[in-house]
Protein backbone atom coordinates (compact mmCIF):
# COMPACT_ATOMS: atom_id res chain seq x y z
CA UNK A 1 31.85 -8.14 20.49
CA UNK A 2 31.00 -6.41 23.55
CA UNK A 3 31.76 -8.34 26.70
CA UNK A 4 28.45 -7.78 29.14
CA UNK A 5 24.85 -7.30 28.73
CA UNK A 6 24.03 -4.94 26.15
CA UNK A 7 20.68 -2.56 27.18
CA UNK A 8 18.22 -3.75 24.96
CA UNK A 9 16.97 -1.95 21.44
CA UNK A 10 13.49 -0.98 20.86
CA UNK A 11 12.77 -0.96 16.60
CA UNK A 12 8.94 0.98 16.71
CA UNK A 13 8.32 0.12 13.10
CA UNK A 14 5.39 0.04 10.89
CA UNK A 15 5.51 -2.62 8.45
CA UNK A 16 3.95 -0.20 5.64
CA UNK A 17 6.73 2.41 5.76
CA UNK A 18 9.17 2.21 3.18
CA UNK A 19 12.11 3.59 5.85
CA UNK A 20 11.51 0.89 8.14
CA UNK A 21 12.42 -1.14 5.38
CA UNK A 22 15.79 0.76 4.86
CA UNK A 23 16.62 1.25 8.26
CA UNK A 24 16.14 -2.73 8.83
CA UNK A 25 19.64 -2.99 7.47
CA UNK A 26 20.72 -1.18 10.62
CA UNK A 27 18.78 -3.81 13.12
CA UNK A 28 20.64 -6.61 10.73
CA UNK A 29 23.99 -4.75 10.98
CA UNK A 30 24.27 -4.47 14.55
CA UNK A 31 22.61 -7.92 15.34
CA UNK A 32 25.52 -9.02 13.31
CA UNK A 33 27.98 -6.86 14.91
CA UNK A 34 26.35 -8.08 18.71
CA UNK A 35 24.99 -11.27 18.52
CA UNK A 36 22.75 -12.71 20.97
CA UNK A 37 24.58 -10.02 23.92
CA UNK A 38 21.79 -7.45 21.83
CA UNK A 39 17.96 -8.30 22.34
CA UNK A 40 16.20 -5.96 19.88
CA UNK A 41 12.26 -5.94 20.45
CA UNK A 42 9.98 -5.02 17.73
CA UNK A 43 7.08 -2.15 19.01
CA UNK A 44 4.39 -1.91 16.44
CA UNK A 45 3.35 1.87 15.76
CA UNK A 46 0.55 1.65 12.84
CA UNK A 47 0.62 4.41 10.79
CA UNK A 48 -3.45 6.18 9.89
CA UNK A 49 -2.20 7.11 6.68
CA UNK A 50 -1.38 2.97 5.83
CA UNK A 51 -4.29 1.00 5.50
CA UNK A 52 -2.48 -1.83 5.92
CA UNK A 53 -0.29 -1.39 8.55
CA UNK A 54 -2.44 -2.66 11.53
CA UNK A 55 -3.64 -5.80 10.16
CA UNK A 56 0.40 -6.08 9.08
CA UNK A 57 1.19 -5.65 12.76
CA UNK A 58 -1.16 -8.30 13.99
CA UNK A 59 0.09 -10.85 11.38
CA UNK A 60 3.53 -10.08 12.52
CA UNK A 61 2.20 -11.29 16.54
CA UNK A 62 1.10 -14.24 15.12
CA UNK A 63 4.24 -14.72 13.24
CA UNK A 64 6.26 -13.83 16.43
CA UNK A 65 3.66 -15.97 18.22
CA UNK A 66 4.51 -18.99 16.05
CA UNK A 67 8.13 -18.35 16.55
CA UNK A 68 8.86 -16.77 13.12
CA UNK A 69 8.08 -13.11 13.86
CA UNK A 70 11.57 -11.72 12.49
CA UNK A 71 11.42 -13.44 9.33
CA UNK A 72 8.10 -12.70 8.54
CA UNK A 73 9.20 -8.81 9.40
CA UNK A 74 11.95 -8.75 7.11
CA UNK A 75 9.87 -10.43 4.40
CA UNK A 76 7.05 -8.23 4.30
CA UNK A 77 9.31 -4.52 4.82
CA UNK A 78 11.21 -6.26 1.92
CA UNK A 79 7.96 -5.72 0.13
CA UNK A 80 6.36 -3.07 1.38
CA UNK A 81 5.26 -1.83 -2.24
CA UNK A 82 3.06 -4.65 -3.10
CA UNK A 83 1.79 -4.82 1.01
CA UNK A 84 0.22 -1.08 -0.40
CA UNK A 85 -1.53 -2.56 -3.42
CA UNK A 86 -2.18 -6.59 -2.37
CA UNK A 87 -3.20 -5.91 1.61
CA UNK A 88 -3.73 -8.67 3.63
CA UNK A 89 -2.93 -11.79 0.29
CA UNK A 90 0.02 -10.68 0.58
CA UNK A 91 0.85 -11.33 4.55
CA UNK A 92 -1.03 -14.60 4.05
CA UNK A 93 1.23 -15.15 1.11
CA UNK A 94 4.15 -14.13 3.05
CA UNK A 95 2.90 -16.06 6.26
CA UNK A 96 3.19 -19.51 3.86
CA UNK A 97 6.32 -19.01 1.96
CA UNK A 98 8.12 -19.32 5.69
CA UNK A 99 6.44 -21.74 6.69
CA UNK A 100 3.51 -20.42 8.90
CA UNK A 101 0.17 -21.81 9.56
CA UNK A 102 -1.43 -18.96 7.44
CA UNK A 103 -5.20 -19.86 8.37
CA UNK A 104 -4.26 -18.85 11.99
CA UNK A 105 -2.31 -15.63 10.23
CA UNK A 106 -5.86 -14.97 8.65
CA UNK A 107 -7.77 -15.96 11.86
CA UNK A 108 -5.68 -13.51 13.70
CA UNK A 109 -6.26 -10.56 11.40
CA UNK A 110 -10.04 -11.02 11.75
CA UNK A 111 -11.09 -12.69 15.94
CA UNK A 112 -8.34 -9.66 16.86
CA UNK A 113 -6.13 -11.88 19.29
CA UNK A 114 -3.17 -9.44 18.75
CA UNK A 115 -4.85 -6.09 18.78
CA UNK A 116 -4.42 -5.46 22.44
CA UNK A 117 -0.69 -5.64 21.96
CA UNK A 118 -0.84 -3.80 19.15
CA UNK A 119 -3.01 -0.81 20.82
CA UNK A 120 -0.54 -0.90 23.82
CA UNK A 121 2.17 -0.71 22.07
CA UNK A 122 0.88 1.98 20.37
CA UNK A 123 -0.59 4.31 23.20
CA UNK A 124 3.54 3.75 25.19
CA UNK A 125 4.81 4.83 21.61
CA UNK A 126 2.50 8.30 21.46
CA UNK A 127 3.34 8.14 25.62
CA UNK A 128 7.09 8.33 24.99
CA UNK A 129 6.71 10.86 21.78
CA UNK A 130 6.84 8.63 18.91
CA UNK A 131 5.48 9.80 15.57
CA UNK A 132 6.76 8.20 13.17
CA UNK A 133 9.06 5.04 12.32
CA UNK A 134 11.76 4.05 12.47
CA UNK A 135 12.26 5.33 15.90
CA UNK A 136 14.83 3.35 18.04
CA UNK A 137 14.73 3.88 21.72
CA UNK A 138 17.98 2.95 23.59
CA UNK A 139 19.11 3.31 27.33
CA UNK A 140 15.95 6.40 27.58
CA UNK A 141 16.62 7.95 24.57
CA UNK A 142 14.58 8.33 21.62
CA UNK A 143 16.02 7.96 17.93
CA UNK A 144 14.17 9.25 15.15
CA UNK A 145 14.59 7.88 11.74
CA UNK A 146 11.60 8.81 10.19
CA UNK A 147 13.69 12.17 9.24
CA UNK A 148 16.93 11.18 8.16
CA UNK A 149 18.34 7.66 8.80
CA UNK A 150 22.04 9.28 8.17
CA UNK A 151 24.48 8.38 11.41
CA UNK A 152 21.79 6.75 13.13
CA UNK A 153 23.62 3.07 13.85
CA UNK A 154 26.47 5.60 15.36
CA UNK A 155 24.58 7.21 17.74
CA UNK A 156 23.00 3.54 18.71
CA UNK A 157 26.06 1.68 19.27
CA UNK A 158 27.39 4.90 21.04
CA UNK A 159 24.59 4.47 23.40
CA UNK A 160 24.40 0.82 23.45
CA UNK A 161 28.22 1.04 24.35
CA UNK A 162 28.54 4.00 26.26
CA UNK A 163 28.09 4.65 30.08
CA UNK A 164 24.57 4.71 31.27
């Protein structure tokens, strides 16, 4: 553990993408290795070519917004295969088996209460030069994933640990 405050770690992720899934393992691993001295934020970069992926990314605000956001991440990247054929019955699926009030999951999707964090999040991703996920951004600098995943939690904790 790393004595300190740790510069936080922003995951831009797309709850569609199959690497985001994969490189999840790497947010677990170095939550674990951290604790609470790490705050990782989730930033929400919808994908065009996933026509799921934005009303995933609003279901996950209401899931953060009912205090369950991370779970509700993990559980729908961990099935990111059936989010591509099922859509939306499968977040509100998701949204009950942890325990969610999944009407306001649904009612979230549709009256649009999340889609201005969404969009934001979005436009600071394209601002900063994100184009795909997983992209991590640490201390400045920007991490692609969506490339090759391969040494990727090295080059984070080097950051996270290393001078500014």
């Amino acid at each position: 553990m790393i004595e300190g405050s740790l510069p936080p770690l922003e995951f831009w992720c797309e709850l569609q993408c199959p690497d985001c899934g994969t490189a999840l393992d790497d947010v677990r691993a170095l939550r674990e290795r951290y604790g609470d001295a790490l705050t990782v934020s989730l930033r929400h970069f919808p994908l065009e070519k996933h026509k799921h992926a934005y009303a995933a990314a609003e279901a996950a605000e209401e899931a953060f917004a009912q205090g369950r956001g991370w779970p509700f991440v993990e559980a729908v990247l961990g099935r990111v295969e059936e989010l591509d054929r099922r859509g939306p019955e499968l977040l509100l699926e998701v949204a009950r088996e942890i325990g969610l009030d999944a009407e306001e999951v649904e009612l979230a999707m549709i009256d649009g209460r999340h889609t201005l964090a969404v969009d934001a999040d979005q436009a600071e991703g394209k601002a900063i030069g994100v184009k795909g996920t997983p992209t991590y951004l640490v201390r400045g600098r920007r991490l692609d994933g969506g490339q090759s995943q391969d040494g990727l939690r090295e080059r984070i904790v080097a950051l996270l640990e290393g001078p500014e």
